[in-house]
Protein backbone atom coordinates (compact mmCIF):
# COMPACT_ATOMS: atom_id res chain seq x y z
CA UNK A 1 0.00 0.00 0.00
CA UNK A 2 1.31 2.95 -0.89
CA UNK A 3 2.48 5.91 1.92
CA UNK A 4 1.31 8.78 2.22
CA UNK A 5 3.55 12.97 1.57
CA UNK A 6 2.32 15.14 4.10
CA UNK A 7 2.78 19.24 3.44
CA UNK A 8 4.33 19.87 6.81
CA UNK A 9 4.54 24.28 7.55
CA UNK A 10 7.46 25.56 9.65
CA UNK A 11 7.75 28.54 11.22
CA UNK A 12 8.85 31.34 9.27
CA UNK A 13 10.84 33.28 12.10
CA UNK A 14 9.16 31.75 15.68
CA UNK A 15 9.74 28.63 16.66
CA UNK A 16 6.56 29.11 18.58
CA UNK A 17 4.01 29.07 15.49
CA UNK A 18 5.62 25.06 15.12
CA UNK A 19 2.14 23.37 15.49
CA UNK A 20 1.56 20.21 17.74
CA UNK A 21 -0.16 18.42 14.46
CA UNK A 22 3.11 19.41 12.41
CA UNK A 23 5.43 18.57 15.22
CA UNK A 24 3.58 15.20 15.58
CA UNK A 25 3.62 14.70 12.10
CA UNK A 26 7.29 14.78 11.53
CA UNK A 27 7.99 12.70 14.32
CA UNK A 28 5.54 9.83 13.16
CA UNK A 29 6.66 9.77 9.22
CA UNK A 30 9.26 7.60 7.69
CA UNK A 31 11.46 10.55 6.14
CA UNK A 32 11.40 14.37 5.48
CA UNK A 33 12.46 15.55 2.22
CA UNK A 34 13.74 18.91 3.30
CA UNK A 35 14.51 22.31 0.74
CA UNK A 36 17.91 22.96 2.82
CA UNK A 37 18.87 19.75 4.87
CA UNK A 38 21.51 21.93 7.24
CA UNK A 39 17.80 24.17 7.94
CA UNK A 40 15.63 21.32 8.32
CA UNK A 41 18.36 19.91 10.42
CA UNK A 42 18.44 22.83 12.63
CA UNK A 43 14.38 22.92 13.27
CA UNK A 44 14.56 18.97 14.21
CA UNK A 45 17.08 19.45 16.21
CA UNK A 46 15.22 22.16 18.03
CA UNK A 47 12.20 19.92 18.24
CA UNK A 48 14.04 17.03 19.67
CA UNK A 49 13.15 15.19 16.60
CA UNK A 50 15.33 12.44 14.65
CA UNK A 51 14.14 11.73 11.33
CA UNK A 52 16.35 11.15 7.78
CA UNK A 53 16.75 13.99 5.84
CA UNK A 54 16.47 13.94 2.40
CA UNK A 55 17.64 16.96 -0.18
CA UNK A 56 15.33 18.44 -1.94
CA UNK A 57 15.50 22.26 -3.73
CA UNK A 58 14.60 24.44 -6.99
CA UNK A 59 17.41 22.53 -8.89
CA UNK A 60 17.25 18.93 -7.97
CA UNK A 61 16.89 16.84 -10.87
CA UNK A 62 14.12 14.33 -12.19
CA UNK A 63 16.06 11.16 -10.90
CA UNK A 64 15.29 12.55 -6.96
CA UNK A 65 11.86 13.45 -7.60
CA UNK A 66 11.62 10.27 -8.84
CA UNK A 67 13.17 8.60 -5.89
CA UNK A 68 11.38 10.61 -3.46
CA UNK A 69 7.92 9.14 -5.23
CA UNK A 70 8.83 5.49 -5.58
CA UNK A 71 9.92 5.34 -2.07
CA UNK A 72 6.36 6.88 -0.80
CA UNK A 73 4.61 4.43 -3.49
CA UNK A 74 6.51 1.81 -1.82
CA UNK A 75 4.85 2.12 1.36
CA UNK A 76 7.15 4.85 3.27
CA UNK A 77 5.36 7.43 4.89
CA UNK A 78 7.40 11.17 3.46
CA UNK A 79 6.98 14.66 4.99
CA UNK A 80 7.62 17.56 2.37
CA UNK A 81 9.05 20.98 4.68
CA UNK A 82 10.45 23.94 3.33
CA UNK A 83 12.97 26.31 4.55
CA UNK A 84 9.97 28.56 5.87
CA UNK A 85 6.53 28.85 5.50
CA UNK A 86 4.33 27.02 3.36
CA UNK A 87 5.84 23.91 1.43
CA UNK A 88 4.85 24.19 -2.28
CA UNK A 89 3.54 27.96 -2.66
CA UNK A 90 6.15 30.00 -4.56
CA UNK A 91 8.29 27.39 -3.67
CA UNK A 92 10.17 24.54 -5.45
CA UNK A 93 8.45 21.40 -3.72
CA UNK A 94 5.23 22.20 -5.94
CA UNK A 95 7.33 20.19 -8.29
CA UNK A 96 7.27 17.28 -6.09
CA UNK A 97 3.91 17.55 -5.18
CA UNK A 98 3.14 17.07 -8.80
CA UNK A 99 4.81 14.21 -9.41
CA UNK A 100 3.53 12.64 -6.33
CA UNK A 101 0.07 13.52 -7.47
CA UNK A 102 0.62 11.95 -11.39
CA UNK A 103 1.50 9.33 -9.16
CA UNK A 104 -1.02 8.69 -7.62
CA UNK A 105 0.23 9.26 -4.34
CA UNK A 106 -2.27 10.34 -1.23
CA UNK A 107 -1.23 14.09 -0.20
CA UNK A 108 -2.42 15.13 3.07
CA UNK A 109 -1.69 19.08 3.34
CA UNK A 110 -1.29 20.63 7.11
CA UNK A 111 -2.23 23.95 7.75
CA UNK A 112 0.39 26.79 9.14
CA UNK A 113 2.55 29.76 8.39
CA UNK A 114 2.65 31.52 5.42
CA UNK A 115 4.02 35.27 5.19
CA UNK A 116 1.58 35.90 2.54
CA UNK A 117 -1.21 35.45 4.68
CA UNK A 118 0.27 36.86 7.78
CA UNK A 119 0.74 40.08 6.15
CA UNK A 120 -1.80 41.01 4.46
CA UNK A 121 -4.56 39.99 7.68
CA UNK A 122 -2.03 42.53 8.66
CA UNK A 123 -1.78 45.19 6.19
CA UNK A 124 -5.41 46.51 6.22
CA UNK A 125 -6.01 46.71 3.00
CA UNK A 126 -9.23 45.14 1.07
CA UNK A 127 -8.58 41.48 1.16
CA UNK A 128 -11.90 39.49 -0.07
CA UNK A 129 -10.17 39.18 -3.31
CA UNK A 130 -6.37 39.17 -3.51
CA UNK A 131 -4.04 37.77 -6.13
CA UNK A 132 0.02 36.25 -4.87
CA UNK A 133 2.55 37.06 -7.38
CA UNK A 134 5.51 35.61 -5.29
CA UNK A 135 8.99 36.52 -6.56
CA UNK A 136 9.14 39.30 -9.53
CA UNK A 137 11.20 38.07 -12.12
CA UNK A 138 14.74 38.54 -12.49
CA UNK A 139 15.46 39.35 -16.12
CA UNK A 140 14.87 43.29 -16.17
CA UNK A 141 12.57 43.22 -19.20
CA UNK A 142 10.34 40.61 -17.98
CA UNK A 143 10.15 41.93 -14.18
CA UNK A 144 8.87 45.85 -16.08
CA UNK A 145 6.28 43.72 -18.09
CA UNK A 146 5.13 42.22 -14.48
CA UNK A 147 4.76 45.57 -12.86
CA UNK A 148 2.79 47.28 -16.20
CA UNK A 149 0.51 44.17 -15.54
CA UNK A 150 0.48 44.64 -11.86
CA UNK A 151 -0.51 48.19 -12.12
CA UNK A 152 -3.43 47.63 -14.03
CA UNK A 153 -4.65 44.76 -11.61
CA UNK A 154 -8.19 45.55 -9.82
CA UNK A 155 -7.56 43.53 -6.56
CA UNK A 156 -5.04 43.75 -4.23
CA UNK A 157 -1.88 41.72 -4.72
CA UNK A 158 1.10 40.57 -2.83
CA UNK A 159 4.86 39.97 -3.86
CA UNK A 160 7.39 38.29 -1.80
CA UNK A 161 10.89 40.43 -2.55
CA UNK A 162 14.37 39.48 -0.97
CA UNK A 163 16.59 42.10 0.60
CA UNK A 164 19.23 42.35 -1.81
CA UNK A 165 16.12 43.62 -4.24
CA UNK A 166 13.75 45.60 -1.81
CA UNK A 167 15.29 49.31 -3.19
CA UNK A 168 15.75 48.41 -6.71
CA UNK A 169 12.15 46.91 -6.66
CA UNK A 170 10.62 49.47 -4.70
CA UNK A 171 11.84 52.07 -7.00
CA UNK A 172 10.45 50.19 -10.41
CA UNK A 173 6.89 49.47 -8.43
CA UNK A 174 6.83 53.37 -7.21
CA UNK A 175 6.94 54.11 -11.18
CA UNK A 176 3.10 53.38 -12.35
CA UNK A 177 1.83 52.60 -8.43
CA UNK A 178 3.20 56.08 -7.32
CA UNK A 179 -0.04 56.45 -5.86
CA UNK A 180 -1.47 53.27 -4.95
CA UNK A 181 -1.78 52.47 -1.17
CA UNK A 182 0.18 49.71 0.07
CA UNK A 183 2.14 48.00 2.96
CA UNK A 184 5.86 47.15 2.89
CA UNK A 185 6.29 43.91 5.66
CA UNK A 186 9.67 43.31 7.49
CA UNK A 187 10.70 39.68 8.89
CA UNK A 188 6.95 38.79 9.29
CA UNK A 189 6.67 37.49 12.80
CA UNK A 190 11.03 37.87 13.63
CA UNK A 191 12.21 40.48 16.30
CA UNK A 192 12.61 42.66 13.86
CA UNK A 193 9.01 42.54 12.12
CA UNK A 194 7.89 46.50 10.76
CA UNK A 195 5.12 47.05 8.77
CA UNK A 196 5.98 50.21 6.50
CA UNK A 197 2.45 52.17 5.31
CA UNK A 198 2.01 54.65 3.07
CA UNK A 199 2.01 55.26 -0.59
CA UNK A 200 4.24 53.51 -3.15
CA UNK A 201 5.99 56.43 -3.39
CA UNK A 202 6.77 57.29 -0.11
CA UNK A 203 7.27 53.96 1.45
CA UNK A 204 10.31 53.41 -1.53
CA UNK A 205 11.31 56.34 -0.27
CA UNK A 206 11.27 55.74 3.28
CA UNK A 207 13.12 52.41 2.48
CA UNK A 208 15.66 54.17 0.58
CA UNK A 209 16.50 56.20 3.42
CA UNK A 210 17.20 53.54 6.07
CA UNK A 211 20.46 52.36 7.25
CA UNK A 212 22.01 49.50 5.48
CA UNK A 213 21.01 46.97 8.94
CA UNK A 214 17.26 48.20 8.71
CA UNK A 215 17.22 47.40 5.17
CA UNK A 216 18.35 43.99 6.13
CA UNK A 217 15.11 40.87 6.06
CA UNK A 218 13.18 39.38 4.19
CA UNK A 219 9.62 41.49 3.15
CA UNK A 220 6.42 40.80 1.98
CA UNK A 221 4.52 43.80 -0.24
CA UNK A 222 1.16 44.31 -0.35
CA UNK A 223 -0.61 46.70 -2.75
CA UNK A 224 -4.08 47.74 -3.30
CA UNK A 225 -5.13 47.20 -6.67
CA UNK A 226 -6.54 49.39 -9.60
CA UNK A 227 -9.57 51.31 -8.83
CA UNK A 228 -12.44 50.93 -11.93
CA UNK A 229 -12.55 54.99 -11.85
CA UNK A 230 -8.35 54.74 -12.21
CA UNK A 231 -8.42 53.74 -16.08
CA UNK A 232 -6.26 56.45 -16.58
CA UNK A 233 -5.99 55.90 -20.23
CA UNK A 234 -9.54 57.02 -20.72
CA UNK A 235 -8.85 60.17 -22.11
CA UNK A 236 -5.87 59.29 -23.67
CA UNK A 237 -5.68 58.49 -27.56
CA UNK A 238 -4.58 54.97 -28.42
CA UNK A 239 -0.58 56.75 -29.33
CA UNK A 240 -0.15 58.16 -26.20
CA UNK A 241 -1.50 54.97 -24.84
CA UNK A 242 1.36 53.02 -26.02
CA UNK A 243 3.79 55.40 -25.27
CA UNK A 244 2.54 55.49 -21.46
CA UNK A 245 3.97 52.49 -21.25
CA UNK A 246 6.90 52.75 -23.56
CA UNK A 247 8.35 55.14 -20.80
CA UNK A 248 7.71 52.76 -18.56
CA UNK A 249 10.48 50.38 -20.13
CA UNK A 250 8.32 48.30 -22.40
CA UNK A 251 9.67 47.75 -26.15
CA UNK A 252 6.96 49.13 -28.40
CA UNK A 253 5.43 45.64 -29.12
CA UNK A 254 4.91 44.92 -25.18
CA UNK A 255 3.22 48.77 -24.71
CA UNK A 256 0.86 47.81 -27.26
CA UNK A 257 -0.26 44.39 -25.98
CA UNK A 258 -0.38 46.38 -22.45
CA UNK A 259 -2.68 48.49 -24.54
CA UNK A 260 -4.84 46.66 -26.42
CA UNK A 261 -5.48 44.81 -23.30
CA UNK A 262 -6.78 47.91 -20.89
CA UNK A 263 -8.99 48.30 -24.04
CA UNK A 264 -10.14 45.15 -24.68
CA UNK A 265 -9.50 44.73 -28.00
CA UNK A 266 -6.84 42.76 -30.11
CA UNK A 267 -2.74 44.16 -30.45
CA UNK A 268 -3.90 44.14 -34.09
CA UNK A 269 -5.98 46.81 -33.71
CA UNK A 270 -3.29 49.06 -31.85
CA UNK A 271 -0.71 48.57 -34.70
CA UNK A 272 -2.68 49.47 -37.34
CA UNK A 273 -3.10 52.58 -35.59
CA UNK A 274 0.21 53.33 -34.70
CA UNK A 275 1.39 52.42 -37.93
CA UNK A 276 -1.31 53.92 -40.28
């Protein structure tokens, strides 16, 4: 009979957010395949808990995933942890999760931290409908398409963004979401948690102006989304349209997908405009 992968949570900066369920869990299955064994090592150790480890992160290659799933299918019982949070969301075990599920594996999912969630029951900004973008892209290009997509988003979304990138982000996002309310969160539930509010524009700035040790974490943004009355290309014509967001960085065929998108109608439309 085949075992079972259980989603296990881990704290994401207090040891004291460990559920018993998750605790319990890991002590009862057969292995953990862990994103960072020398982490996962850590929090067992911690926990008083001795259990194999077994590596598994963003590049590990088919042959593990496929090891990791034949030993569950053979009867083992497998939990799936993370370095923090949430395995599986904007994380690399969804891939394992997946194959375990082609598989035909049972997945039993625990509930338990996630930054995402933390910060925006934190942030207090309109959260019936929210969209998670995780981690921007890096390639410059594709992260400026992101954020012209972002900014025309009508609920409110949330990025994850890692300290070496939180001004150089911040500065990009301030560009079309100068005005847009939002909440910069520092090392979510750490000794060092801050929640930054304000507007785009002035929290960038007020990030821009802290010391190099407060700039230090890892942060979660969260940022209202597009208001119906904000379709500020209404009284633009379709050109200056597409050059709205050719200033924002887009090549000319990106600004007029951006475009024919806020309209509604097809990028074959906007060339022949543009072109005619």
């Amino acid at each position: 009979m085949s075992g079972t992968l259980y989603i296990v949570p881990t704290p994401i900066g207090n040891l004291g957010d460990m559920t018993l369920r998750a605790k319990e869990t890991l002590e009862s299955v057969d292995f953990i395949a862990s994103e960072d064994t020398r982490v996962g090592g850590k929090l067992l150790m911690l926990l008083g808990i001795k259990k194999p480890l077994v590596s598994y992160h963003e590049h590990s290659q088919k042959p593990i995933i496929e090891a990791i799933t034949e030993r569950i299918l053979s009867g083992e019982n497998c939990a799936l942890i993370t370095d923090a949070g949430t395995p599986a969301v904007s994380d690399p075990g969804e891939k394992l999760v997946d194959a375990c599920a082609e598989a035909g594996v049972n997945i039993c999912a625990l509930p338990g931290a996630c930054a995402a969630v933390t910060a925006i029951s934190a942030s207090g900004l309109k959260s019936r409908r929210f969209c998670f973008e995780g981690f921007l892209p890096e390639n410059a290009n594709e992260r400026k398409e992101r954020i012209a997509e972002l900014s025309r988003e009508k609920r409110t979304f949330i990025l994850y963004i890692s300290p070496h990138d939180a001004e150089k982000y911040l500065k990009e996002l301030a560009k079309p979401l100068s005005d847009r309310k939002c909440v910069l969160a520092k090392e979510v539930t750490k000794l060092h948690e801050r929640y930054f509010r304000g507007t785009v524009a002035s929290v960038a700035e007020t990030f821009i102006n802290l010391s190099a040790s407060e700039k230090k974490g890892e942060f979660v943004f969260i940022c209202e989304g597009m208001p119906e009355e904000e379709a500020f290309w209404k009284e633009m014509t379709v050109e200056e349209h597409v050059e709205h967001y050719i200033s924002l960085g887009l090549s000319k065929m990106d600004s007029c997908k951006a475009a024919a998108r806020d309209r509604g109608v097809g990028k074959g439309d906007i060339y022949k405009v543009i072109n005619r």
